[in-house]
PDB file of N, CA and C in Angstrom:
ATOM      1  N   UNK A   1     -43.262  26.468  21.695  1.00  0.00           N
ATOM      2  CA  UNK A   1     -43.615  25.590  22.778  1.00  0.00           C
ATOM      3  C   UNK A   1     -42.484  24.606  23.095  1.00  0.00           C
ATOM      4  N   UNK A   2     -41.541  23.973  21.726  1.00  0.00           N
ATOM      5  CA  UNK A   2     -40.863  22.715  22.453  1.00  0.00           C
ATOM      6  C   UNK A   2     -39.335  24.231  23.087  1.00  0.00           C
ATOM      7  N   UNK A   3     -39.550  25.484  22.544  1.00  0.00           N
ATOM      8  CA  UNK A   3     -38.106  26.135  23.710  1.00  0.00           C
ATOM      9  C   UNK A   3     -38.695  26.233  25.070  1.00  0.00           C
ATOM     10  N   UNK A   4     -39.735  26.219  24.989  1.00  0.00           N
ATOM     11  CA  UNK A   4     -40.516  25.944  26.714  1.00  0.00           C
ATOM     12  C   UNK A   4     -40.078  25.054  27.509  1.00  0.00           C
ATOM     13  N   UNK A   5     -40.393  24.015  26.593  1.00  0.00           N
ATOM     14  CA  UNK A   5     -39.945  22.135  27.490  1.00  0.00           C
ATOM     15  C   UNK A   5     -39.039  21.969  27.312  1.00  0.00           C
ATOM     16  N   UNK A   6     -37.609  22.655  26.772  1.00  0.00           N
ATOM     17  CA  UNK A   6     -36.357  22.253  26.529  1.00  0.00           C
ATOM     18  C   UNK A   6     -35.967  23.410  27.985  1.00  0.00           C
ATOM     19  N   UNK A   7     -36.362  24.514  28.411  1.00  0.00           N
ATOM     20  CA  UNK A   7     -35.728  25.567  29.800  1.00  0.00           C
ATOM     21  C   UNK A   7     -36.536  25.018  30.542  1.00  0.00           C
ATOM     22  N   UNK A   8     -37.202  24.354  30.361  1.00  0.00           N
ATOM     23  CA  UNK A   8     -38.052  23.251  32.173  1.00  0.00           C
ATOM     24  C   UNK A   8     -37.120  22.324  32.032  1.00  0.00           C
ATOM     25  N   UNK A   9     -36.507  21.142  31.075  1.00  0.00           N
ATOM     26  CA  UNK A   9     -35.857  20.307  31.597  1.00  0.00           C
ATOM     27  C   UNK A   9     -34.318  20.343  31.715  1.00  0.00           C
ATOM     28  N   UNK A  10     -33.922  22.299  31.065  1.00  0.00           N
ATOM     29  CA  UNK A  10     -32.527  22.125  31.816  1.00  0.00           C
ATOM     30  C   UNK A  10     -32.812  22.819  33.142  1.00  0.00           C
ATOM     31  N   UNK A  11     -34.164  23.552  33.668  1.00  0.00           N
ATOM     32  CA  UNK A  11     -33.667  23.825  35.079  1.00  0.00           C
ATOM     33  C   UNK A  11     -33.979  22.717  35.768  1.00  0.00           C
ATOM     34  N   UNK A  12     -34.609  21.522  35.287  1.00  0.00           N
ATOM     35  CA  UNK A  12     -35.092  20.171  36.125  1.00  0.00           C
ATOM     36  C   UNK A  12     -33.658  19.544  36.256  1.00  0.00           C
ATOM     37  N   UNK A  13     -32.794  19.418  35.220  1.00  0.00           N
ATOM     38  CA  UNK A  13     -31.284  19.084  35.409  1.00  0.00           C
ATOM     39  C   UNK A  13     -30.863  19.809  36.208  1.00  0.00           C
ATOM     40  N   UNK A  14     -30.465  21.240  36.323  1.00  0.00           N
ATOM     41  CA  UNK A  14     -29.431  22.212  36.845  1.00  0.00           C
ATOM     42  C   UNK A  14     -30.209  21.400  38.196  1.00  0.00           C
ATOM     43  N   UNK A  15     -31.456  21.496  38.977  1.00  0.00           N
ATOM     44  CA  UNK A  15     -31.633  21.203  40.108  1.00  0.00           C
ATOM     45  C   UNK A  15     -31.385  19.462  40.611  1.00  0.00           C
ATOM     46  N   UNK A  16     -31.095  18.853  39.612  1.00  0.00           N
ATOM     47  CA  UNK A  16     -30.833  17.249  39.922  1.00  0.00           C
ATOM     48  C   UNK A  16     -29.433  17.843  40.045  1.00  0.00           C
ATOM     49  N   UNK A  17     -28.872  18.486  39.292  1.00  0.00           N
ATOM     50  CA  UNK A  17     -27.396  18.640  39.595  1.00  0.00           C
ATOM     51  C   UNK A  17     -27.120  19.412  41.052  1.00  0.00           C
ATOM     52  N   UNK A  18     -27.935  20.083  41.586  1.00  0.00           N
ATOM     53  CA  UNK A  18     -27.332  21.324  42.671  1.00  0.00           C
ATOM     54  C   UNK A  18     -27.786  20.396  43.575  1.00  0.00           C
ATOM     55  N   UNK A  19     -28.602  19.263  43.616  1.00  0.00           N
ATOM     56  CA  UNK A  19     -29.147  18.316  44.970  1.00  0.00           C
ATOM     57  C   UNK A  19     -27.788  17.262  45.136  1.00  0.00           C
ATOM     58  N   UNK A  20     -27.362  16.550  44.116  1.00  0.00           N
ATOM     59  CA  UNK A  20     -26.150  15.668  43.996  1.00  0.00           C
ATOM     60  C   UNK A  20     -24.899  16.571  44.536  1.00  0.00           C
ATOM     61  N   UNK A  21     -24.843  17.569  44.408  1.00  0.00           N
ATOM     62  CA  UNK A  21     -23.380  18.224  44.519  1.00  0.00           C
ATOM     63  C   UNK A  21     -23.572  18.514  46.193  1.00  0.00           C
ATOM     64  N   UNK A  22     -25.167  18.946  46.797  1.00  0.00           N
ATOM     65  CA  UNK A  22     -24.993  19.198  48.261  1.00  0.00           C
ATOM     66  C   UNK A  22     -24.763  18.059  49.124  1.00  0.00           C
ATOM     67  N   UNK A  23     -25.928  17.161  47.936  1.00  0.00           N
ATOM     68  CA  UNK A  23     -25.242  15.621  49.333  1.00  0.00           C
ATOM     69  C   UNK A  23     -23.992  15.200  49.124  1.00  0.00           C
ATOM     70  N   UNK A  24     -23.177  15.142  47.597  1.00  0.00           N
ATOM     71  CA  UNK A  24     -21.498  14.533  47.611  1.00  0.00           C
ATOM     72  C   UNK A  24     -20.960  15.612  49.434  1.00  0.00           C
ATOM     73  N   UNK A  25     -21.369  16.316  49.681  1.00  0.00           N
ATOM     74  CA  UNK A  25     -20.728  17.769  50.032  1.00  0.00           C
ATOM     75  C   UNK A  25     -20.791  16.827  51.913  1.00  0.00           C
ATOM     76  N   UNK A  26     -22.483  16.691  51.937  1.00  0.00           N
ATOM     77  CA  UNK A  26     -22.875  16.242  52.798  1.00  0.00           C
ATOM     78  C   UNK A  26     -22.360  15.325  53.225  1.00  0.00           C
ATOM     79  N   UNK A  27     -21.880  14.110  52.729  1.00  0.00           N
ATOM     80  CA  UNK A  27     -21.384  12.480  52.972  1.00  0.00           C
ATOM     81  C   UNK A  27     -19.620  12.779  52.706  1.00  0.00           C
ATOM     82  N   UNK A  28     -18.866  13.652  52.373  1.00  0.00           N
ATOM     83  CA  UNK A  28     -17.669  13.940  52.415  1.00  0.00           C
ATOM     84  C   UNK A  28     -17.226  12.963  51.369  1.00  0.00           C
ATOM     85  N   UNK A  29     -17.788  13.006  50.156  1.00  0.00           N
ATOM     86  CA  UNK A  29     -17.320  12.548  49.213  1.00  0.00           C
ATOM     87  C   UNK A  29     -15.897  12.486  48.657  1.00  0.00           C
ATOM     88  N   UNK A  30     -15.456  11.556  48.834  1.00  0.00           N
ATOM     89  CA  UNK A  30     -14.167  11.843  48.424  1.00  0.00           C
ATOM     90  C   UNK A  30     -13.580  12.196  47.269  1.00  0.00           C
ATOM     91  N   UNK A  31     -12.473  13.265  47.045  1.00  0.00           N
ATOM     92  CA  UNK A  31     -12.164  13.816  45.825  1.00  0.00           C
ATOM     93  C   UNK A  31     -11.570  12.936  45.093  1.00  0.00           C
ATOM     94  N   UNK A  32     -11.061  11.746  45.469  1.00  0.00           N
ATOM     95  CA  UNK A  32     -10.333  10.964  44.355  1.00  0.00           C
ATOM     96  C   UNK A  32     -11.701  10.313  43.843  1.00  0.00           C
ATOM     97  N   UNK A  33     -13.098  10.199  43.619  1.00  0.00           N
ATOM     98  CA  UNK A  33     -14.070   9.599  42.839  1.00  0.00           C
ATOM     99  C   UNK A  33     -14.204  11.094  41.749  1.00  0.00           C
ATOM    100  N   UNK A  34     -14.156  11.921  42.196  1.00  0.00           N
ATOM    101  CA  UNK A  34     -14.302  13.419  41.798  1.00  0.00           C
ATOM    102  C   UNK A  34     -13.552  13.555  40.267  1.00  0.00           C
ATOM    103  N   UNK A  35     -12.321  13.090  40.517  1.00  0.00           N
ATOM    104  CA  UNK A  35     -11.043  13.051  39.889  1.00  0.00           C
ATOM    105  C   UNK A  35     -11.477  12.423  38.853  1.00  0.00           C
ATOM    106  N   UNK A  36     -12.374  10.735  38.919  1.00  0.00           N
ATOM    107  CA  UNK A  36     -12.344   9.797  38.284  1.00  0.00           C
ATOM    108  C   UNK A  36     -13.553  10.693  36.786  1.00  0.00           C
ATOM    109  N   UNK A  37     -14.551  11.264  37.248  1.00  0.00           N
ATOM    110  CA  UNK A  37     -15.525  11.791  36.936  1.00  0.00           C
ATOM    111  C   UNK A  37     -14.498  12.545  35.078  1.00  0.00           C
ATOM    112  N   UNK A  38     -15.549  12.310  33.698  1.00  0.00           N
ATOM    113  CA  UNK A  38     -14.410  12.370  32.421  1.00  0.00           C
ATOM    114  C   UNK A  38     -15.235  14.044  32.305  1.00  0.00           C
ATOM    115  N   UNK A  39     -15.479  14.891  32.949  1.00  0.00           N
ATOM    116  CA  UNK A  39     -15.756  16.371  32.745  1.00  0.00           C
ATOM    117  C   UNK A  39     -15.029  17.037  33.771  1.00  0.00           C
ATOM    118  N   UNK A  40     -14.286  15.979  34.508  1.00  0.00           N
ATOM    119  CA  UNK A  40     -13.683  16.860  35.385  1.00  0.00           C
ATOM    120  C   UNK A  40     -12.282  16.657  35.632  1.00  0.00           C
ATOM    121  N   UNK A  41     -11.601  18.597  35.036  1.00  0.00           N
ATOM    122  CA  UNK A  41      -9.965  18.629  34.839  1.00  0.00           C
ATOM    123  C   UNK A  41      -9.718  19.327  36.053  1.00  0.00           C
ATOM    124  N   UNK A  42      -8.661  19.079  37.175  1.00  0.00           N
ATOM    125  CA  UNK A  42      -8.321  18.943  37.805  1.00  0.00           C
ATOM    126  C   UNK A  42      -6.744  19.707  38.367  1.00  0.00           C
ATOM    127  N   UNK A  43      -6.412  20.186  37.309  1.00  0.00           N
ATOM    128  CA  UNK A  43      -4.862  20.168  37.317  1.00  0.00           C
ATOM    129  C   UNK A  43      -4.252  21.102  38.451  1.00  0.00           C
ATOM    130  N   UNK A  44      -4.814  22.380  39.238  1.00  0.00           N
ATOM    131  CA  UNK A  44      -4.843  23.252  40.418  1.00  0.00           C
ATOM    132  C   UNK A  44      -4.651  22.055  41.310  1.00  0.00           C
ATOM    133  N   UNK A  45      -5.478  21.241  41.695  1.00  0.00           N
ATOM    134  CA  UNK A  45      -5.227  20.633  42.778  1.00  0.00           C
ATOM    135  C   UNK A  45      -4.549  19.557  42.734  1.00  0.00           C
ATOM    136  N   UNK A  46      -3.506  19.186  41.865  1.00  0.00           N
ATOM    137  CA  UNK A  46      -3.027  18.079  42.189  1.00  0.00           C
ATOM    138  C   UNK A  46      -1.891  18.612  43.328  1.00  0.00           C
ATOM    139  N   UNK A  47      -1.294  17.426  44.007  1.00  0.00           N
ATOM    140  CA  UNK A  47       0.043  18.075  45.220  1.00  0.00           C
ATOM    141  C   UNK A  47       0.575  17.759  44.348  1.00  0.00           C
ATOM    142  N   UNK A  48       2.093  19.436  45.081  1.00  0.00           N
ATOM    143  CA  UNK A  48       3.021  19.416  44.269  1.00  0.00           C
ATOM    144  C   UNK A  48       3.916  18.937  45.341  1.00  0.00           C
ATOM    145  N   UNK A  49       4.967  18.961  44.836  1.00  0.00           N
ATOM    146  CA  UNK A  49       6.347  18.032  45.506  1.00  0.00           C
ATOM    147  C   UNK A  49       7.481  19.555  45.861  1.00  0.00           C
ATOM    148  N   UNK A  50       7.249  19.200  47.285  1.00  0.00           N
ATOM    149  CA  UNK A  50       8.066  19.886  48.070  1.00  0.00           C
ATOM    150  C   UNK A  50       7.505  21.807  48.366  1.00  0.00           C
ATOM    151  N   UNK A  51       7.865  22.546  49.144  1.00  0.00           N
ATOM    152  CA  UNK A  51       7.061  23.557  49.464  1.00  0.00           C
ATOM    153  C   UNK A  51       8.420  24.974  48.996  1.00  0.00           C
ATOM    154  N   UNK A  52       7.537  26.001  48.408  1.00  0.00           N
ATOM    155  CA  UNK A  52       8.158  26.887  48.265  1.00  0.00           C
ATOM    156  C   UNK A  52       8.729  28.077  49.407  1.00  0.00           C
ATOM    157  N   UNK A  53       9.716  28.737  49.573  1.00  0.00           N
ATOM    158  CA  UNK A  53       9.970  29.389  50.815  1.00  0.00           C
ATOM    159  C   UNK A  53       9.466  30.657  50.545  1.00  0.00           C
ATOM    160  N   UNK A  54       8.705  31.175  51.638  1.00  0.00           N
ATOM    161  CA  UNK A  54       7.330  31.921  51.550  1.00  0.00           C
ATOM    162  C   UNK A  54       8.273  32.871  52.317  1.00  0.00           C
ATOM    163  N   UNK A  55       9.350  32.879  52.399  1.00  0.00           N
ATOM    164  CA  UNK A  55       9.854  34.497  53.328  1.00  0.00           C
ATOM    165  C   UNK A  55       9.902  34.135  54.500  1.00  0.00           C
ATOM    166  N   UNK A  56      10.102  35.278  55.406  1.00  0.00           N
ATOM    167  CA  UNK A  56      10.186  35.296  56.819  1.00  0.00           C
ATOM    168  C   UNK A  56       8.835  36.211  57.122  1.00  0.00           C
ATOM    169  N   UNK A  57       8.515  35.195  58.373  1.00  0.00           N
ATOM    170  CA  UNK A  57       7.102  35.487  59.182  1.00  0.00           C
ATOM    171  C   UNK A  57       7.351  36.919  59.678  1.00  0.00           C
ATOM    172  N   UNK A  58       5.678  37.597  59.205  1.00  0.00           N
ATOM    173  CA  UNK A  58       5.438  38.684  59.961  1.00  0.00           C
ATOM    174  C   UNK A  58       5.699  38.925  61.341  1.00  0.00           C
ATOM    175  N   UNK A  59       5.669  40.144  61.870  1.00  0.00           N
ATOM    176  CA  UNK A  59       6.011  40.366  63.126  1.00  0.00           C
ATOM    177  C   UNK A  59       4.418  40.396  64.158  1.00  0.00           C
ATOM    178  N   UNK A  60       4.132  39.789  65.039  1.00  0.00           N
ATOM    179  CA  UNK A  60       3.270  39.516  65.177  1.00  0.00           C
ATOM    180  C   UNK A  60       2.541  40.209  66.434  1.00  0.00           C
ATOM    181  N   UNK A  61       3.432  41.219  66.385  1.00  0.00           N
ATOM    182  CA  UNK A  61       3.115  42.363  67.851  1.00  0.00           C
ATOM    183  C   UNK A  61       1.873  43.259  67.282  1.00  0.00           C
ATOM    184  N   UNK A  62       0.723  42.979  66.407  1.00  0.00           N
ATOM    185  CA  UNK A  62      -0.440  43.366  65.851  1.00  0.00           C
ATOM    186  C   UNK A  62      -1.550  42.616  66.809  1.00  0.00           C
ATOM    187  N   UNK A  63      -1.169  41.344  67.209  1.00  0.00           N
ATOM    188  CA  UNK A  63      -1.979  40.750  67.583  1.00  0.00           C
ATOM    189  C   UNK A  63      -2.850  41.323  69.162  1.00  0.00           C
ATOM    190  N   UNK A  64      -3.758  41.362  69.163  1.00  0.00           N
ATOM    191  CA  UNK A  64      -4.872  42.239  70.187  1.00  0.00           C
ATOM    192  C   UNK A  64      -4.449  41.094  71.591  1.00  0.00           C
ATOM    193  N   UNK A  65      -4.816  39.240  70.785  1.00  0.00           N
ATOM    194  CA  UNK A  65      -5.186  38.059  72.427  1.00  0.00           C
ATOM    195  C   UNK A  65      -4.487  36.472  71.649  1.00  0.00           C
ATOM    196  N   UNK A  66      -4.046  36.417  73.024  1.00  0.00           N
ATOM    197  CA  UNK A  66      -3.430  34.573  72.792  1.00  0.00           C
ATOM    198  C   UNK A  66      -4.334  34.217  73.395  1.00  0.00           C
ATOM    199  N   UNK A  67      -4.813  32.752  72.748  1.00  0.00           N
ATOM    200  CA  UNK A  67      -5.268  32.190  73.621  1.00  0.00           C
ATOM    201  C   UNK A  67      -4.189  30.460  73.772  1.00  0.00           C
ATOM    202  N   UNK A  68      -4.050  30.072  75.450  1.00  0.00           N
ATOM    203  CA  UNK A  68      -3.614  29.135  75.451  1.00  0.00           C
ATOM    204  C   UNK A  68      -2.228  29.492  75.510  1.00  0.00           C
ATOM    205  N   UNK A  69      -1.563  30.769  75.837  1.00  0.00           N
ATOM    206  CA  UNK A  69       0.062  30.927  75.475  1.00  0.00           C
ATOM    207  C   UNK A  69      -0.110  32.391  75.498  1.00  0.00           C
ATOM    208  N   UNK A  70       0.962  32.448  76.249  1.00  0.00           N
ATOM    209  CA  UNK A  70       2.186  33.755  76.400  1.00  0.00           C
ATOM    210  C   UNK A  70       1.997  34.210  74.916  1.00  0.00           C
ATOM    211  N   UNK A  71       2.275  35.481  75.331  1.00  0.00           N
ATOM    212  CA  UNK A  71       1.992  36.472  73.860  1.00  0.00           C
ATOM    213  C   UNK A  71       3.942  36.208  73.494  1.00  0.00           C
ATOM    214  N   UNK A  72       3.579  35.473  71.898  1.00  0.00           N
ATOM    215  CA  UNK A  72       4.970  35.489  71.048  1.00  0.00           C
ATOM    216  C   UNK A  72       5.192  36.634  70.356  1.00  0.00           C
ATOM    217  N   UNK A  73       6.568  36.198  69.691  1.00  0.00           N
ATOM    218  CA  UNK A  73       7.134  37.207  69.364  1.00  0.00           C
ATOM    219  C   UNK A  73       7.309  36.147  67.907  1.00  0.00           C
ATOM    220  N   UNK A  74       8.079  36.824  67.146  1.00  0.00           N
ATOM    221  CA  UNK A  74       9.035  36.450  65.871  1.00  0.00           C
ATOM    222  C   UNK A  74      10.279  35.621  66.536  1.00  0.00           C
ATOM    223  N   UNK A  75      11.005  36.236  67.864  1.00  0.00           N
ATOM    224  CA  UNK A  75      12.042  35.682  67.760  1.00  0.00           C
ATOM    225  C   UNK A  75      12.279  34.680  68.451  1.00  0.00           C
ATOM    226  N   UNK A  76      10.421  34.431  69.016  1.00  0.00           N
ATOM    227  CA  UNK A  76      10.562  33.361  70.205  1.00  0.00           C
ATOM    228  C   UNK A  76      10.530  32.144  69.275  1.00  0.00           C
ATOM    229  N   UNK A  77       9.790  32.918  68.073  1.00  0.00           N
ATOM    230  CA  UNK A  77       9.783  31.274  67.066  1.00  0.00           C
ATOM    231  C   UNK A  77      10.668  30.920  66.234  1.00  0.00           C
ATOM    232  N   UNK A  78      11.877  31.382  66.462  1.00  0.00           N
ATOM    233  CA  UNK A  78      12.530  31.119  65.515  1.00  0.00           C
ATOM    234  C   UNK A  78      13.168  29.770  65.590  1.00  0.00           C
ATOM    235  N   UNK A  79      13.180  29.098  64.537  1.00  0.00           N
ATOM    236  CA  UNK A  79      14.104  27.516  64.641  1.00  0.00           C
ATOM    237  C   UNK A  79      13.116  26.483  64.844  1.00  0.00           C
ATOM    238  N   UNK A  80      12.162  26.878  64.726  1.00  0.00           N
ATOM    239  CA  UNK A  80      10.607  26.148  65.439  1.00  0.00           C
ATOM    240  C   UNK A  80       9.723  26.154  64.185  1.00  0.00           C
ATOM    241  N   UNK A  81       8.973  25.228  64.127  1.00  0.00           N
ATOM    242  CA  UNK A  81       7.863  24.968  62.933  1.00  0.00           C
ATOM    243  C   UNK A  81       6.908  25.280  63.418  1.00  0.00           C
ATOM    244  N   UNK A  82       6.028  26.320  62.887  1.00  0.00           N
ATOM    245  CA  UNK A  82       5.072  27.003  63.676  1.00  0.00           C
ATOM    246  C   UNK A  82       3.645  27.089  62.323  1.00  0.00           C
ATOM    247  N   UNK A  83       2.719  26.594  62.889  1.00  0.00           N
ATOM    248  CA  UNK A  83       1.469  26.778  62.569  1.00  0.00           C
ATOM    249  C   UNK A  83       0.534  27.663  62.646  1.00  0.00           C
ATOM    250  N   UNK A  84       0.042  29.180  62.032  1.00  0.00           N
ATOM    251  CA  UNK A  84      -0.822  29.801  61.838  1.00  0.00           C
ATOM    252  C   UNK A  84      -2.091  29.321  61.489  1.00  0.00           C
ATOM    253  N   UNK A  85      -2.983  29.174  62.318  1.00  0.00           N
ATOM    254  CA  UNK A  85      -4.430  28.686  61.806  1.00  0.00           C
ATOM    255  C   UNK A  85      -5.575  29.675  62.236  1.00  0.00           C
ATOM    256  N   UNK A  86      -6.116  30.464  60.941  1.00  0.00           N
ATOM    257  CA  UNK A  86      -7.284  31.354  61.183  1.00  0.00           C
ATOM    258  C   UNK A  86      -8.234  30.733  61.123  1.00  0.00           C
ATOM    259  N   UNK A  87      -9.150  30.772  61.911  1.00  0.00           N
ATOM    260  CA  UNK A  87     -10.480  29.881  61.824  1.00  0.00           C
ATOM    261  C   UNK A  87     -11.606  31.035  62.287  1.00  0.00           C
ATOM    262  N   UNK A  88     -12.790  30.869  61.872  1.00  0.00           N
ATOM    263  CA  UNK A  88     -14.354  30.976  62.151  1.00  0.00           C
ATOM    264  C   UNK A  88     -14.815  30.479  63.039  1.00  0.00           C
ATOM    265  N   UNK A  89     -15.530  30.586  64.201  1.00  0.00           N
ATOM    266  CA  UNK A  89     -16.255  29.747  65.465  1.00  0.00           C
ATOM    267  C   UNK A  89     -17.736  29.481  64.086  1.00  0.00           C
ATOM    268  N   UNK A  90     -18.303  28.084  64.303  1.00  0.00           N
ATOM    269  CA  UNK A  90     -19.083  27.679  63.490  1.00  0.00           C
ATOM    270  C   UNK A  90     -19.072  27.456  61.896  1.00  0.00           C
ATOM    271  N   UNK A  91     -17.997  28.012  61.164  1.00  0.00           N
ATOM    272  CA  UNK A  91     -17.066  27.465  60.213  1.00  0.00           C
ATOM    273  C   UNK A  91     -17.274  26.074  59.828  1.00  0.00           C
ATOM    274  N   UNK A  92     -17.872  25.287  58.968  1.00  0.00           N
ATOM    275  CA  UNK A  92     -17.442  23.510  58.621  1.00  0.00           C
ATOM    276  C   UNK A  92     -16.236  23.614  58.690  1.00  0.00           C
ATOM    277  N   UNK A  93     -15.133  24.359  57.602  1.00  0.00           N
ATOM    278  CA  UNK A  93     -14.157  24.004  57.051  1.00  0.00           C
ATOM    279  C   UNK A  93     -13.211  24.279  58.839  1.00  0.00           C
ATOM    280  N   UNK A  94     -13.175  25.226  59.370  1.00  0.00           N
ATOM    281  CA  UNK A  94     -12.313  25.376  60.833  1.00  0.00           C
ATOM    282  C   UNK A  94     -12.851  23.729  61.713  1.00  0.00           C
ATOM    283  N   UNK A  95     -14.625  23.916  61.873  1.00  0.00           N
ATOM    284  CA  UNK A  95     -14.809  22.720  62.609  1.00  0.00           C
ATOM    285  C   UNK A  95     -14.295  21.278  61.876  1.00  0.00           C
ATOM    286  N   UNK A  96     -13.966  21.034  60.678  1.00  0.00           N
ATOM    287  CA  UNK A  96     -13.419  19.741  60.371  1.00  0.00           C
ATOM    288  C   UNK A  96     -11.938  19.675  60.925  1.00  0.00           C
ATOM    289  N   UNK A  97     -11.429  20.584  60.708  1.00  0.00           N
ATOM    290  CA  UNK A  97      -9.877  20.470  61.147  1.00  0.00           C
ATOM    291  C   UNK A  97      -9.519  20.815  62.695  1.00  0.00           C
ATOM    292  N   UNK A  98     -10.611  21.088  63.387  1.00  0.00           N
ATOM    293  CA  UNK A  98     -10.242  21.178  64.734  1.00  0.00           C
ATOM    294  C   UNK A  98      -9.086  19.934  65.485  1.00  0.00           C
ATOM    295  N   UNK A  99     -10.161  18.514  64.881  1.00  0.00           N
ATOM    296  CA  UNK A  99      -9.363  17.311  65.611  1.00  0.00           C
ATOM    297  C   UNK A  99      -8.165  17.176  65.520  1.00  0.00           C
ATOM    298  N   UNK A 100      -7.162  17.380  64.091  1.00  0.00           N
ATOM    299  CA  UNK A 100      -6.420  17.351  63.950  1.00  0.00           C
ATOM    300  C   UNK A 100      -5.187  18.483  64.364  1.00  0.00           C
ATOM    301  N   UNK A 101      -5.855  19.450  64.701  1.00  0.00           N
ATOM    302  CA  UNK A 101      -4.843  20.531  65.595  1.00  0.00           C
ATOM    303  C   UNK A 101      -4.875  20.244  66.618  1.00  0.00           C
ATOM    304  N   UNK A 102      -5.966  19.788  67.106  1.00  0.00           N
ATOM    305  CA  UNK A 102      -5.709  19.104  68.895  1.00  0.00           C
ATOM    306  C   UNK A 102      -4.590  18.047  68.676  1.00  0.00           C
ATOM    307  N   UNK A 103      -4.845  17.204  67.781  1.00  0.00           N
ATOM    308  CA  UNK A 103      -3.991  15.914  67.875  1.00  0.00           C
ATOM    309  C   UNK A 103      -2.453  16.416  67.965  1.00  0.00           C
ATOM    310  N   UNK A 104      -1.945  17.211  67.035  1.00  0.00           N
ATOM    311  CA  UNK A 104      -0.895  18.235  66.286  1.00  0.00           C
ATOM    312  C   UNK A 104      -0.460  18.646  67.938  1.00  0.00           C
ATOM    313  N   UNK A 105      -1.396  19.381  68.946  1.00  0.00           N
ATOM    314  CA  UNK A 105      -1.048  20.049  69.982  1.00  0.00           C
ATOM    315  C   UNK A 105      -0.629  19.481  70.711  1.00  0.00           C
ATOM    316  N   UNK A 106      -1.251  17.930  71.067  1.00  0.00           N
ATOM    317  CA  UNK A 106      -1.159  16.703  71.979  1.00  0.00           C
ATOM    318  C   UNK A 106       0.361  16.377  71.993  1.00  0.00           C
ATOM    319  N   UNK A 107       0.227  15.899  70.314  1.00  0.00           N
ATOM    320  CA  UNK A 107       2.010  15.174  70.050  1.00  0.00           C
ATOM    321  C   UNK A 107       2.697  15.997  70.748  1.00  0.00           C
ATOM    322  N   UNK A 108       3.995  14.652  71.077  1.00  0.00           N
ATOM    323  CA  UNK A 108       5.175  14.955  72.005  1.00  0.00           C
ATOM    324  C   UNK A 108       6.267  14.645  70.527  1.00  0.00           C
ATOM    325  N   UNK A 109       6.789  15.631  69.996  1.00  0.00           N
ATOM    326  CA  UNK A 109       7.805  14.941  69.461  1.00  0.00           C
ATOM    327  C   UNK A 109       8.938  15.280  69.948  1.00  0.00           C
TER     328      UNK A 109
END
């Protein structure tokens, strides 16, 4: 009987735990409180310093539709800092970063 009441109150935990983790999720909890948390190691996500050179960009004559722009090439981009962004229509993670590619598009530098 008490291994009974000991698997009711870890699935009564596991579910206090899976309700806390949807609302941190919900309210955009920030990861530096995350960080602070002493069960939680971290070391994948810290930033690293400076970016590795990933090669030269595919050729991009696969592509079916532009939207917003003349169909590119490789060599139209060359010398140019160019942003690939795959996104999902209804996506959180695409819809959070929308604003900031508009903003990105806006700038005049």
């Amino acid at each position: 009987m008490k291994f009974l009441s000991l698997l009711v109150w870890i699935r009564r935990a596991s579910i206090v735990a899976a309700i806390i983790g949807v609302a941190a999720v919900a309210i955009d909890w920030p990861t530096s409180l995350v960080k602070t948390l002493p069960f939680v190691t971290a070391t994948a996500a810290e930033p690293q310093s400076g970016l590795a050179d990933q090669g030269s960009i595919p050729d991009l004559g696969g592509a079916v539709a532009w939207l917003n722009s003349a169909t590119l090439s490789r060599e139209s981009l060359r010398g140019k800092v160019v942003l690939v962004n795959f996104w999902t229509y209804s996506c959180i993670n695409s819809l959070r970063e929308l604003p900031y590619m508009k903003g990105w598009a806006a700038a005049k530098y």
